[in-house]
C-alpha atoms as a PDB file:
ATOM      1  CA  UNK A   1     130.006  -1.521  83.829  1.00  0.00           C
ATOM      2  CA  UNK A   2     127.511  -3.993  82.657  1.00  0.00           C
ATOM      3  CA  UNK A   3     124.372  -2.935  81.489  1.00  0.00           C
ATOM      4  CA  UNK A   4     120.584  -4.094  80.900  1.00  0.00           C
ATOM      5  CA  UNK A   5     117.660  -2.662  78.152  1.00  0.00           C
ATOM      6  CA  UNK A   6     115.165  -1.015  80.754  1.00  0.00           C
ATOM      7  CA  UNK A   7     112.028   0.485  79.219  1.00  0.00           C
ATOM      8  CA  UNK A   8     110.035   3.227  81.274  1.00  0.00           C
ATOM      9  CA  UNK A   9     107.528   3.521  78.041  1.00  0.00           C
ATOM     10  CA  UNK A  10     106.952   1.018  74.908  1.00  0.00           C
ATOM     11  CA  UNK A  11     107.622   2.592  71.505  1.00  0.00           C
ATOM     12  CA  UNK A  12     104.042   2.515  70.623  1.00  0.00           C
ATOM     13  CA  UNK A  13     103.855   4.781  73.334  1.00  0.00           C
ATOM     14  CA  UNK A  14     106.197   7.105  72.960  1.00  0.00           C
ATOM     15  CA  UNK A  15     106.131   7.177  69.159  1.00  0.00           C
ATOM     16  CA  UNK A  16     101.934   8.052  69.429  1.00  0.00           C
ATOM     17  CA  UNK A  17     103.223  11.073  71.440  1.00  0.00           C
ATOM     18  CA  UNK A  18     105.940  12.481  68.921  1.00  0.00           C
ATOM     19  CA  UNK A  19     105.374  13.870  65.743  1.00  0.00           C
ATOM     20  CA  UNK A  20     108.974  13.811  65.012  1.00  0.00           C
ATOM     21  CA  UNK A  21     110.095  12.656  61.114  1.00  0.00           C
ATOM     22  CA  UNK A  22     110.400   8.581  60.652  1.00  0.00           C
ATOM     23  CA  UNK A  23     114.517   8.668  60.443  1.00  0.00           C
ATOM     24  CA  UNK A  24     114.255   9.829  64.079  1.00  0.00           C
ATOM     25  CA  UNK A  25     114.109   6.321  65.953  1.00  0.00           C
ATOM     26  CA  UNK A  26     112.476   6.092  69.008  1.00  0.00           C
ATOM     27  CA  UNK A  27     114.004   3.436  70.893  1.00  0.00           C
ATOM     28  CA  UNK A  28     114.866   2.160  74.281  1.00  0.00           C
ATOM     29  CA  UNK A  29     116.787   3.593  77.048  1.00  0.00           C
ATOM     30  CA  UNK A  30     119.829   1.945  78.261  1.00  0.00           C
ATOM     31  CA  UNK A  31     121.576   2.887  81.743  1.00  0.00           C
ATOM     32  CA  UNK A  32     123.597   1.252  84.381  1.00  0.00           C
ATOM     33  CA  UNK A  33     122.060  -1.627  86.047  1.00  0.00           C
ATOM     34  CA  UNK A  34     123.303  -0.462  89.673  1.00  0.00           C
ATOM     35  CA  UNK A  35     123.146   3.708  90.565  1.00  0.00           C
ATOM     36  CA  UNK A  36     123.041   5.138  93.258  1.00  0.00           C
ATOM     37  CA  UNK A  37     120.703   7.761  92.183  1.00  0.00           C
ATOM     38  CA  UNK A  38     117.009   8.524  92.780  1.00  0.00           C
ATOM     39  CA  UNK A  39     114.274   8.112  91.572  1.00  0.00           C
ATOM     40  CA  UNK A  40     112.181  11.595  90.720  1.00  0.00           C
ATOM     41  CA  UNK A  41     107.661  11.469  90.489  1.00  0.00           C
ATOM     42  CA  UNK A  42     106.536  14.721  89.671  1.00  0.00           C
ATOM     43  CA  UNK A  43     102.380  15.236  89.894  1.00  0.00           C
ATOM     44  CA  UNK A  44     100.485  18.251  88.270  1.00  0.00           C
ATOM     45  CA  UNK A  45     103.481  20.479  89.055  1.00  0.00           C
ATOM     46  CA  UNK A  46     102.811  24.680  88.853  1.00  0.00           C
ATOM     47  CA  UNK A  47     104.523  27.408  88.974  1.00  0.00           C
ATOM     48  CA  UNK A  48     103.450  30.952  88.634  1.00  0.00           C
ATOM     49  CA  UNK A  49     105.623  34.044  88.824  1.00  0.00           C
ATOM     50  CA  UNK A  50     102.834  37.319  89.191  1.00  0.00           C
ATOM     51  CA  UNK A  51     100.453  36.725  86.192  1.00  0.00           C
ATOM     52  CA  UNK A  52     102.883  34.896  84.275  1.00  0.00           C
ATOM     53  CA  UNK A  53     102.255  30.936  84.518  1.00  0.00           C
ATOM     54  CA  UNK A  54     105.409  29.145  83.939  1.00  0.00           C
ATOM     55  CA  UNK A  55     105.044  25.893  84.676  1.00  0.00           C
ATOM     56  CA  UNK A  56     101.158  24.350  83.793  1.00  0.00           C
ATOM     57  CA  UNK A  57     100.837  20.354  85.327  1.00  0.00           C
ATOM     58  CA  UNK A  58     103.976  18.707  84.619  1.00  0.00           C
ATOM     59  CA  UNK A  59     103.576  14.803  84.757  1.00  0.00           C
ATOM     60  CA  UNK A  60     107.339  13.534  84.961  1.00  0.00           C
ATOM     61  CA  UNK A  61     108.757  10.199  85.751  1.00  0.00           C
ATOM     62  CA  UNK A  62     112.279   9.399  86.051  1.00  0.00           C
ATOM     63  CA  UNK A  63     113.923   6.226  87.258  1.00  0.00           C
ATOM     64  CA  UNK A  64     116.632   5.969  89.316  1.00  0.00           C
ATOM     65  CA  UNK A  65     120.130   7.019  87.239  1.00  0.00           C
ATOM     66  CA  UNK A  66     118.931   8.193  84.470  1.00  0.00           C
ATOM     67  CA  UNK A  67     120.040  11.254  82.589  1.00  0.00           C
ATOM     68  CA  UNK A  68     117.361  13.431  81.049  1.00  0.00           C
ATOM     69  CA  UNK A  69     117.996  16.316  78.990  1.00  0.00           C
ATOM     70  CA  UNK A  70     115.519  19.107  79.060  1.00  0.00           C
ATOM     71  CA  UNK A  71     115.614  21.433  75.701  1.00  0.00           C
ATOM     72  CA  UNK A  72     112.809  24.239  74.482  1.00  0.00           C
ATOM     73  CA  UNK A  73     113.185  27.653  73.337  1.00  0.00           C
ATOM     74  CA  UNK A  74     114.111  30.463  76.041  1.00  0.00           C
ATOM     75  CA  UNK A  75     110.856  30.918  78.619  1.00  0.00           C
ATOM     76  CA  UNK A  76     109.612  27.472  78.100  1.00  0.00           C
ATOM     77  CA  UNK A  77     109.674  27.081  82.169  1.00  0.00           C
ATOM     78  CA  UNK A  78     112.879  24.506  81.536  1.00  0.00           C
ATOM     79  CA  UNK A  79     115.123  26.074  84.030  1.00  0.00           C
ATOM     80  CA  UNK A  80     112.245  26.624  86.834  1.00  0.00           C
ATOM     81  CA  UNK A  81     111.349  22.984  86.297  1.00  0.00           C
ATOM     82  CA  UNK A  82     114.854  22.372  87.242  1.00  0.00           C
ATOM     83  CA  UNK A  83     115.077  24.727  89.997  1.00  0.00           C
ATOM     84  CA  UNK A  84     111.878  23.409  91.424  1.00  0.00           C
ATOM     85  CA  UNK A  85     113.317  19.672  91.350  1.00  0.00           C
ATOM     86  CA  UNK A  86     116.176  20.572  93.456  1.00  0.00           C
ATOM     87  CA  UNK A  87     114.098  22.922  96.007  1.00  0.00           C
ATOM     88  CA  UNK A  88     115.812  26.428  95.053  1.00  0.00           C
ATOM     89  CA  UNK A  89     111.901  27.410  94.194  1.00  0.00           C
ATOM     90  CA  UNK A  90     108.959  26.924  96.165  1.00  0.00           C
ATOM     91  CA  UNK A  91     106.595  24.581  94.503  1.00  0.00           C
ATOM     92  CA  UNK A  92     102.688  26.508  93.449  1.00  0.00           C
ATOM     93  CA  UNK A  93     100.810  23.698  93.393  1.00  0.00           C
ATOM     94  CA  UNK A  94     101.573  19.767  92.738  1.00  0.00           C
ATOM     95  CA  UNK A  95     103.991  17.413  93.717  1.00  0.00           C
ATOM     96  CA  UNK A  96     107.740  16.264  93.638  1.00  0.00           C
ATOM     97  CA  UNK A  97     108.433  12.995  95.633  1.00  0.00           C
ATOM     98  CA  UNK A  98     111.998  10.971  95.629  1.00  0.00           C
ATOM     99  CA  UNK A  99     110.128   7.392  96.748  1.00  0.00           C
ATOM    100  CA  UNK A 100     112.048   8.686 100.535  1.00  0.00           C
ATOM    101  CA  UNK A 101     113.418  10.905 102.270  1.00  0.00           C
ATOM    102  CA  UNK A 102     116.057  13.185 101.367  1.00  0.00           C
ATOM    103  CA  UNK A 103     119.183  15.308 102.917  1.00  0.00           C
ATOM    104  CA  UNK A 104     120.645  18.472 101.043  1.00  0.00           C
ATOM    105  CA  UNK A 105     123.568  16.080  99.929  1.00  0.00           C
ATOM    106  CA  UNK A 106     121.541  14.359  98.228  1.00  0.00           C
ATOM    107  CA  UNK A 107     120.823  16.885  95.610  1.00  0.00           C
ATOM    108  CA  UNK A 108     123.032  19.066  93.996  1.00  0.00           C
ATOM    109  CA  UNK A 109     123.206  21.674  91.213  1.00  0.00           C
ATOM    110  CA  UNK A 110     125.855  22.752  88.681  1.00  0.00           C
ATOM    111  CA  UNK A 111     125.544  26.395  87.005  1.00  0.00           C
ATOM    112  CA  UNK A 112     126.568  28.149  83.603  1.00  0.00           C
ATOM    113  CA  UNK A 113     128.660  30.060  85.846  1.00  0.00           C
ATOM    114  CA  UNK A 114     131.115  28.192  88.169  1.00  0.00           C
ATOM    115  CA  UNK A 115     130.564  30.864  91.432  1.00  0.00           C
ATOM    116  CA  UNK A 116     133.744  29.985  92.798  1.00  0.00           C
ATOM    117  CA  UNK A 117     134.840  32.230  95.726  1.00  0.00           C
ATOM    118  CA  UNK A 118     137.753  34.033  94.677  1.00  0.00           C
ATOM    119  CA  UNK A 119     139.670  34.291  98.228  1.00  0.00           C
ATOM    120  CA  UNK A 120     140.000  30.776  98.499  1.00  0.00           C
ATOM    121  CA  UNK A 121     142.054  28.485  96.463  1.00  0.00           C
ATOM    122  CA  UNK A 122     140.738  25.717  94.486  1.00  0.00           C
ATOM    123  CA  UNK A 123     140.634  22.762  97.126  1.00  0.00           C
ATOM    124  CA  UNK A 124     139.029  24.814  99.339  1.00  0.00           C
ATOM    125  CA  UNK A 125     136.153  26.041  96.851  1.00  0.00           C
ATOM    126  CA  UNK A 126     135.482  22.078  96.505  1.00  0.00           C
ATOM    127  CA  UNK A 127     135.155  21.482 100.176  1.00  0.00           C
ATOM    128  CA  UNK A 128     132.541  24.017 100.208  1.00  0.00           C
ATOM    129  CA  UNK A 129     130.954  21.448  98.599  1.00  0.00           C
ATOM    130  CA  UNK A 130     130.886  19.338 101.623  1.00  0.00           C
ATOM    131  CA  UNK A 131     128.440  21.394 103.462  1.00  0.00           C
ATOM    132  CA  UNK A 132     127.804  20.319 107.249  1.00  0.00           C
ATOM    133  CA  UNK A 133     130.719  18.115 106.466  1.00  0.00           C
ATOM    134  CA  UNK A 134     133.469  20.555 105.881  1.00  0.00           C
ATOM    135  CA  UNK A 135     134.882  20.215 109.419  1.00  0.00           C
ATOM    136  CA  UNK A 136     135.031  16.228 108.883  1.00  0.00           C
ATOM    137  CA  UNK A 137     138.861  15.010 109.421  1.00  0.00           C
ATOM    138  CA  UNK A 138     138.667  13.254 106.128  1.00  0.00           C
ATOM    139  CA  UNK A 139     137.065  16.722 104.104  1.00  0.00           C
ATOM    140  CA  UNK A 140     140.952  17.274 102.434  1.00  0.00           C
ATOM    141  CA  UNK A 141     140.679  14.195 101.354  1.00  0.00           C
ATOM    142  CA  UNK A 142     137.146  13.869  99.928  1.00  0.00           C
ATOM    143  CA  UNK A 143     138.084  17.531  98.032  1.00  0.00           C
ATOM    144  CA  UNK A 144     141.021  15.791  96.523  1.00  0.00           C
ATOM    145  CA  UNK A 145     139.497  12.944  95.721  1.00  0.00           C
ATOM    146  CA  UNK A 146     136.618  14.766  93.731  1.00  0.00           C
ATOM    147  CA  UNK A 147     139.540  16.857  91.865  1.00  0.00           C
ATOM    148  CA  UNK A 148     141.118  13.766  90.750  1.00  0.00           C
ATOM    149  CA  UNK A 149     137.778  12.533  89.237  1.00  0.00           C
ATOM    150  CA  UNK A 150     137.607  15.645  87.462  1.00  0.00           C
ATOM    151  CA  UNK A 151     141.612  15.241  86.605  1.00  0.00           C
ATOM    152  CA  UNK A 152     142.556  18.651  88.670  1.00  0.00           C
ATOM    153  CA  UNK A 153     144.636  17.239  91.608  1.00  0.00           C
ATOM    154  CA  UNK A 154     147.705  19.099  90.228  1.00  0.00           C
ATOM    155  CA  UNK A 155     145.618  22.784  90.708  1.00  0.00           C
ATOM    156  CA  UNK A 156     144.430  22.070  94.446  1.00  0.00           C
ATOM    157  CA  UNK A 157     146.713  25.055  95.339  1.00  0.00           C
ATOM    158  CA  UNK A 158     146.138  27.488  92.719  1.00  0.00           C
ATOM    159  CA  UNK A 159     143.473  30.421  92.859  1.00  0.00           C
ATOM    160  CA  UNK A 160     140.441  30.610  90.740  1.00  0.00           C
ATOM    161  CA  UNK A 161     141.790  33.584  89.143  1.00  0.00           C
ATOM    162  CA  UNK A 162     144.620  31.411  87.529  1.00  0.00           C
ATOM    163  CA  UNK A 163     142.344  29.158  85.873  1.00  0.00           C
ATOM    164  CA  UNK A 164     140.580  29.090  82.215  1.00  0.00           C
ATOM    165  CA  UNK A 165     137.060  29.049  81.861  1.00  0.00           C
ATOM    166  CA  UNK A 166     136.854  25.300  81.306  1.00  0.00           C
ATOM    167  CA  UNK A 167     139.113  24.429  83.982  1.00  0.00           C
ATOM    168  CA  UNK A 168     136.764  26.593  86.500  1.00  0.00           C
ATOM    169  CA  UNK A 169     133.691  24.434  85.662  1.00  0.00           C
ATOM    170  CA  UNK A 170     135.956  21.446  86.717  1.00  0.00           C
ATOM    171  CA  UNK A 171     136.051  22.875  89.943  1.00  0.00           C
ATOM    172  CA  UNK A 172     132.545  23.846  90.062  1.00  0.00           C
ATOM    173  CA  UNK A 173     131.764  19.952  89.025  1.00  0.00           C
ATOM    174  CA  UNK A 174     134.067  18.566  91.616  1.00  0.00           C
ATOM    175  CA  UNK A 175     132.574  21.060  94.438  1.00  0.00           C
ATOM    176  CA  UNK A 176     129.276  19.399  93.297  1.00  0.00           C
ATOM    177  CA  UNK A 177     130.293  15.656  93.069  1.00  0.00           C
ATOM    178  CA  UNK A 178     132.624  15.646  96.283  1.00  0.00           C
ATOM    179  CA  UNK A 179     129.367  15.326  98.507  1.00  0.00           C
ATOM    180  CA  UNK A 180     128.557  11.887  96.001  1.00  0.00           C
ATOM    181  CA  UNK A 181     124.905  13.415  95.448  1.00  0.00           C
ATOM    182  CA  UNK A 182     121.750  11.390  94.596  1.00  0.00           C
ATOM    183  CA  UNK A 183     120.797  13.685  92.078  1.00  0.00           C
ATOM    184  CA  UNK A 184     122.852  16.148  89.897  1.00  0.00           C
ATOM    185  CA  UNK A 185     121.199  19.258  88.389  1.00  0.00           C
ATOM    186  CA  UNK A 186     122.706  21.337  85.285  1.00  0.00           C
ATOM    187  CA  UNK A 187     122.095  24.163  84.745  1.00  0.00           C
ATOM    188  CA  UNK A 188     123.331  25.482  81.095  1.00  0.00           C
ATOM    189  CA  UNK A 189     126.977  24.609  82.749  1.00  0.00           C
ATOM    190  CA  UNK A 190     128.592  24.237  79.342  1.00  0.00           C
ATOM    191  CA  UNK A 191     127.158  27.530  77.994  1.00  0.00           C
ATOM    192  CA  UNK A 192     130.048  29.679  78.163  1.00  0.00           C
ATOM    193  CA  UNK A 193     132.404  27.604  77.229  1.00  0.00           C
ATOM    194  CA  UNK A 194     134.467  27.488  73.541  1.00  0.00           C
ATOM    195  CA  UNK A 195     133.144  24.306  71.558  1.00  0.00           C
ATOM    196  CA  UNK A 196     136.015  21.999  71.896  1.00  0.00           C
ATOM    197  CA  UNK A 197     136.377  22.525  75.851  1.00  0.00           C
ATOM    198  CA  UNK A 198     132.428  22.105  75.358  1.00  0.00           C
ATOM    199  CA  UNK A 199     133.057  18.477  74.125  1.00  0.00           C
ATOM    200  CA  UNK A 200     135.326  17.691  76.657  1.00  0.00           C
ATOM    201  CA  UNK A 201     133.400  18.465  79.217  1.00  0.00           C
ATOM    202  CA  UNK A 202     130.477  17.027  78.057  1.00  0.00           C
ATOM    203  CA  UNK A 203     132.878  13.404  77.781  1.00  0.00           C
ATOM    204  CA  UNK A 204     133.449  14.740  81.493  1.00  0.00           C
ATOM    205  CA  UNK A 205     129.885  14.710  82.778  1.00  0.00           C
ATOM    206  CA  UNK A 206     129.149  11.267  80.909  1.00  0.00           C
ATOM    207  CA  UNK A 207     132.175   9.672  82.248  1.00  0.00           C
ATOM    208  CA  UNK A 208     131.359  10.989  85.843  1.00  0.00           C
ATOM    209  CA  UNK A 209     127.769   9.479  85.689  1.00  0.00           C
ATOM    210  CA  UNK A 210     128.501   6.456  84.247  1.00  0.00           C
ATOM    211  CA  UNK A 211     131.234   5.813  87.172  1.00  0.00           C
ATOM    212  CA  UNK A 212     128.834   7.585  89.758  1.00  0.00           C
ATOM    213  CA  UNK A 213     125.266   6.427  88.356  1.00  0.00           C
ATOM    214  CA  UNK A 214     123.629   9.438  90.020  1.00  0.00           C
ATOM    215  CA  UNK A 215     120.677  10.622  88.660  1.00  0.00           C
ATOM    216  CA  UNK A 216     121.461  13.421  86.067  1.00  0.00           C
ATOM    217  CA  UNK A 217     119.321  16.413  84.607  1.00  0.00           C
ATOM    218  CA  UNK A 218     120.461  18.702  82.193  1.00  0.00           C
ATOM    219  CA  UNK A 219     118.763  22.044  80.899  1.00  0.00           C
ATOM    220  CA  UNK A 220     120.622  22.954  77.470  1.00  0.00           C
ATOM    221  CA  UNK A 221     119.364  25.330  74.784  1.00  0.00           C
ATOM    222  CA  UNK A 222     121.866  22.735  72.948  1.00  0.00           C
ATOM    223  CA  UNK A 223     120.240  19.822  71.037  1.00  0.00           C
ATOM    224  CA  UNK A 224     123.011  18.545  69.735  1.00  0.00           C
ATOM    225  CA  UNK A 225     124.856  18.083  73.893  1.00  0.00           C
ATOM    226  CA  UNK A 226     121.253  17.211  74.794  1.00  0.00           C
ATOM    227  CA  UNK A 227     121.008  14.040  72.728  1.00  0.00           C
ATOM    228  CA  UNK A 228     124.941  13.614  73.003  1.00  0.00           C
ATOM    229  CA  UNK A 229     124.446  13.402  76.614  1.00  0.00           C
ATOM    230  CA  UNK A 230     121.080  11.881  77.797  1.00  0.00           C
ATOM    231  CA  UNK A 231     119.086   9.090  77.497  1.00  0.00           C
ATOM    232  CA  UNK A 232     115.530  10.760  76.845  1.00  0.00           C
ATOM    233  CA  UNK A 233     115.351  14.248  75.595  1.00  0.00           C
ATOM    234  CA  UNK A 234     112.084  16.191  76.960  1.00  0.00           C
ATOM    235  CA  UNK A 235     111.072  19.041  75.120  1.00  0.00           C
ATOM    236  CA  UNK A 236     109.424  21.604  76.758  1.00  0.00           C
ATOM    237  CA  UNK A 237     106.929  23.911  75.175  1.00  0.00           C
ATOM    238  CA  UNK A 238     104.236  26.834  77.229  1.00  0.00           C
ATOM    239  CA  UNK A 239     105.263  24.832  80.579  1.00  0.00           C
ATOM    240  CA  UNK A 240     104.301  21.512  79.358  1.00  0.00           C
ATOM    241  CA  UNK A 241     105.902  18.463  78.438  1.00  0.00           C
ATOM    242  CA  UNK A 242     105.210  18.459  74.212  1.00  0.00           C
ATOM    243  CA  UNK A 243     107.340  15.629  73.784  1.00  0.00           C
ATOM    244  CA  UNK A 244     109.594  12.749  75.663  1.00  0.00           C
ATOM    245  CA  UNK A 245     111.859  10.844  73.493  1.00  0.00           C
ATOM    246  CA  UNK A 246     113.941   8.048  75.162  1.00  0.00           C
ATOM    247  CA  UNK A 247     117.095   7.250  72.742  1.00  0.00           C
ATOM    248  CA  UNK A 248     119.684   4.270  73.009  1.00  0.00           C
ATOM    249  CA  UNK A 249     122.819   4.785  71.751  1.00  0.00           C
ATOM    250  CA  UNK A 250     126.652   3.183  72.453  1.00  0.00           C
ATOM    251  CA  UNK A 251     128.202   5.402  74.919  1.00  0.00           C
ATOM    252  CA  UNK A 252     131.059   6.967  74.372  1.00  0.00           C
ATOM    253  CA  UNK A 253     128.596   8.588  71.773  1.00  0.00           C
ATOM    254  CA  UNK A 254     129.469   9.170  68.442  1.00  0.00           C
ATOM    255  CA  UNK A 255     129.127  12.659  67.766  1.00  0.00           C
ATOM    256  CA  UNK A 256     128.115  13.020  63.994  1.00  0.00           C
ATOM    257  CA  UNK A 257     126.728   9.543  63.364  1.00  0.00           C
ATOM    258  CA  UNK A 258     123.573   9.218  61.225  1.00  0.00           C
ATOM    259  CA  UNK A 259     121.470   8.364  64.467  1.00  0.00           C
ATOM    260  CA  UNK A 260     122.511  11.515  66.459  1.00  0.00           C
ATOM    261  CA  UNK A 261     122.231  13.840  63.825  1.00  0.00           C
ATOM    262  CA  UNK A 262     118.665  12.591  62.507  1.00  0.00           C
ATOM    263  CA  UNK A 263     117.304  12.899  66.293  1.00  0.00           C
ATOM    264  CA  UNK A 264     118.830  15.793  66.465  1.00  0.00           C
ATOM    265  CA  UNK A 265     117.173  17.336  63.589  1.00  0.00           C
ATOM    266  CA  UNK A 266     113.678  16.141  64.096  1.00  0.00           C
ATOM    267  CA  UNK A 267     114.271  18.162  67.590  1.00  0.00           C
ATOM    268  CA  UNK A 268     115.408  21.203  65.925  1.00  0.00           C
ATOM    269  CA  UNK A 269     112.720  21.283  63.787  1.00  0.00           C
ATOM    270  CA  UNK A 270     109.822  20.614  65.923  1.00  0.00           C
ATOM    271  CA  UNK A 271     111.393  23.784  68.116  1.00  0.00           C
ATOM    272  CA  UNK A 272     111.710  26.150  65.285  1.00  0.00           C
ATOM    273  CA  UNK A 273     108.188  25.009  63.778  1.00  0.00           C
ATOM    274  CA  UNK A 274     106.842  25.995  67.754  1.00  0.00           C
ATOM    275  CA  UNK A 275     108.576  29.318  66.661  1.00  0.00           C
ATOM    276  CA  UNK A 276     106.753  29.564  63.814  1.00  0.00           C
ATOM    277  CA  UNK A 277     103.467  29.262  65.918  1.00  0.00           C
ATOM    278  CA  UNK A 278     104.146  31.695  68.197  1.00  0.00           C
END
């Protein structure tokens, strides 16, 4: 797939709003040329739950297939944010616009756990997926089509029960791809899973958006699948945006290379010096 340098902020910018060490580069994004994503505004966006302010004026831009990683220490208001974007919370005060309008296909979300339904076998759990389009003549298809992208086509028949952990998520990825969403949500999805099954799936979700070009969000309490994955990094602190790092890097990524890992730690440390504050 070709691709073209697209900047959504100039490094002065960006770099005046990080206090990250010098080895961490701030650089420009790059990301498919044609998506098929959306593009996400977000205005002075609150949430409260009781007395307990979560969320406190989020100002968020992202362009159409992009994929942003959100990262910040348990309680930052990361996970709302993300449940506010795709309308599973009702919004306090502010804003989220998509530049149109929208149908639930459009926007889908992927969780730590997979929430398969355990009386129905695996190409039926992706056709749930489907929504208002289950009954369609070509839904079979569609399913299959979604486990193939996920490389699953030879487990259409078994039960959930019969699967491992990382071979669940599959599912749970193709029941959220097979309705070809706009926007694609994660939740912690990788969470639960052992570290090389982790990587894998993480090759999964970048090989899926790249082919795809929806537009991707991913909450992770991991840095290291954060800048892995994504093409800017926000880090969340007290339900604000503290920093917003856009990094360019080959994909596949090289996990381990002197880039990575310095990003990686000037995230880490900014996070455990907001510890320290606290």
């Amino acid at each position: 797939m070709q691709t073209a340098l697209r900047t959504s902020l100039s490094e002065t910018e960006l770099a005046s709003r990080s206090n990250f060490a010098p080895h961490a580069r701030v650089v420009r994004e790059e990301r498919p040329v044609h998506t098929s994503g959306l593009p996400l505004s977000i205005r002075g966006l609150r949430k409260s739950f009781g007395d307990n302010e979560v969320l406190r004026g989020i100002d968020l831009h992202i362009p159409a297939g992009q994929f942003v990683a959100i990262v910040g220490k348990s309680g930052c208001g990361k996970s709302t944010l993300l449940r506010l974007i795709a309308g599973l919370e009702k919004i306090d005060a502010g804003s989220i616009s998509f530049g149109q309008d929208i149908q639930p296909e459009d926007i889908r979300v992927m969780f730590q756990e997979p929430r398969l339904l355990p009386w129905a076998r695996v190409l039926a759990n992706v056709e749930v997926g489907l929504g208002r389009d289950r009954a369609s003549k070509d839904a079979h298809a569609r399913a299959e089509k979604a486990l193939t992208e996920v490389g699953l086509a030879d487990k259409r028949d078994q039960w959930p029960s019969l699967l491992s952990g990382g071979q669940k998520q599959r599912v749970a990825l193709a029941r959220a791809l097979v309705s070809r969403p706009r926007v694609l949500a994660f939740d912690e999805p990788l969470g639960a899973l052992d570290a090389l099954t982790r990587i894998s799936m993480q090759r999964l979700l970048e090989r899926v958006w790249r082919d795809q070009g929806f537009t991707a969000i991913l909450v992770t309490h991991d840095v290291s699948e954060a800048v892995a994955l994504a093409d800017r990094v926000l880090v969340i602190e007290d339900g604000r945006i503290a920093h917003d790092v856009v990094v360019n890097a080959g994909r596949p990524r090289q996990r381990g290379s002197a880039e990575l890992a310095g990003l990686e730690g000037s995230i880490l440390s900014h996070l455990l010096s907001a510890d320290d504050r606290t």
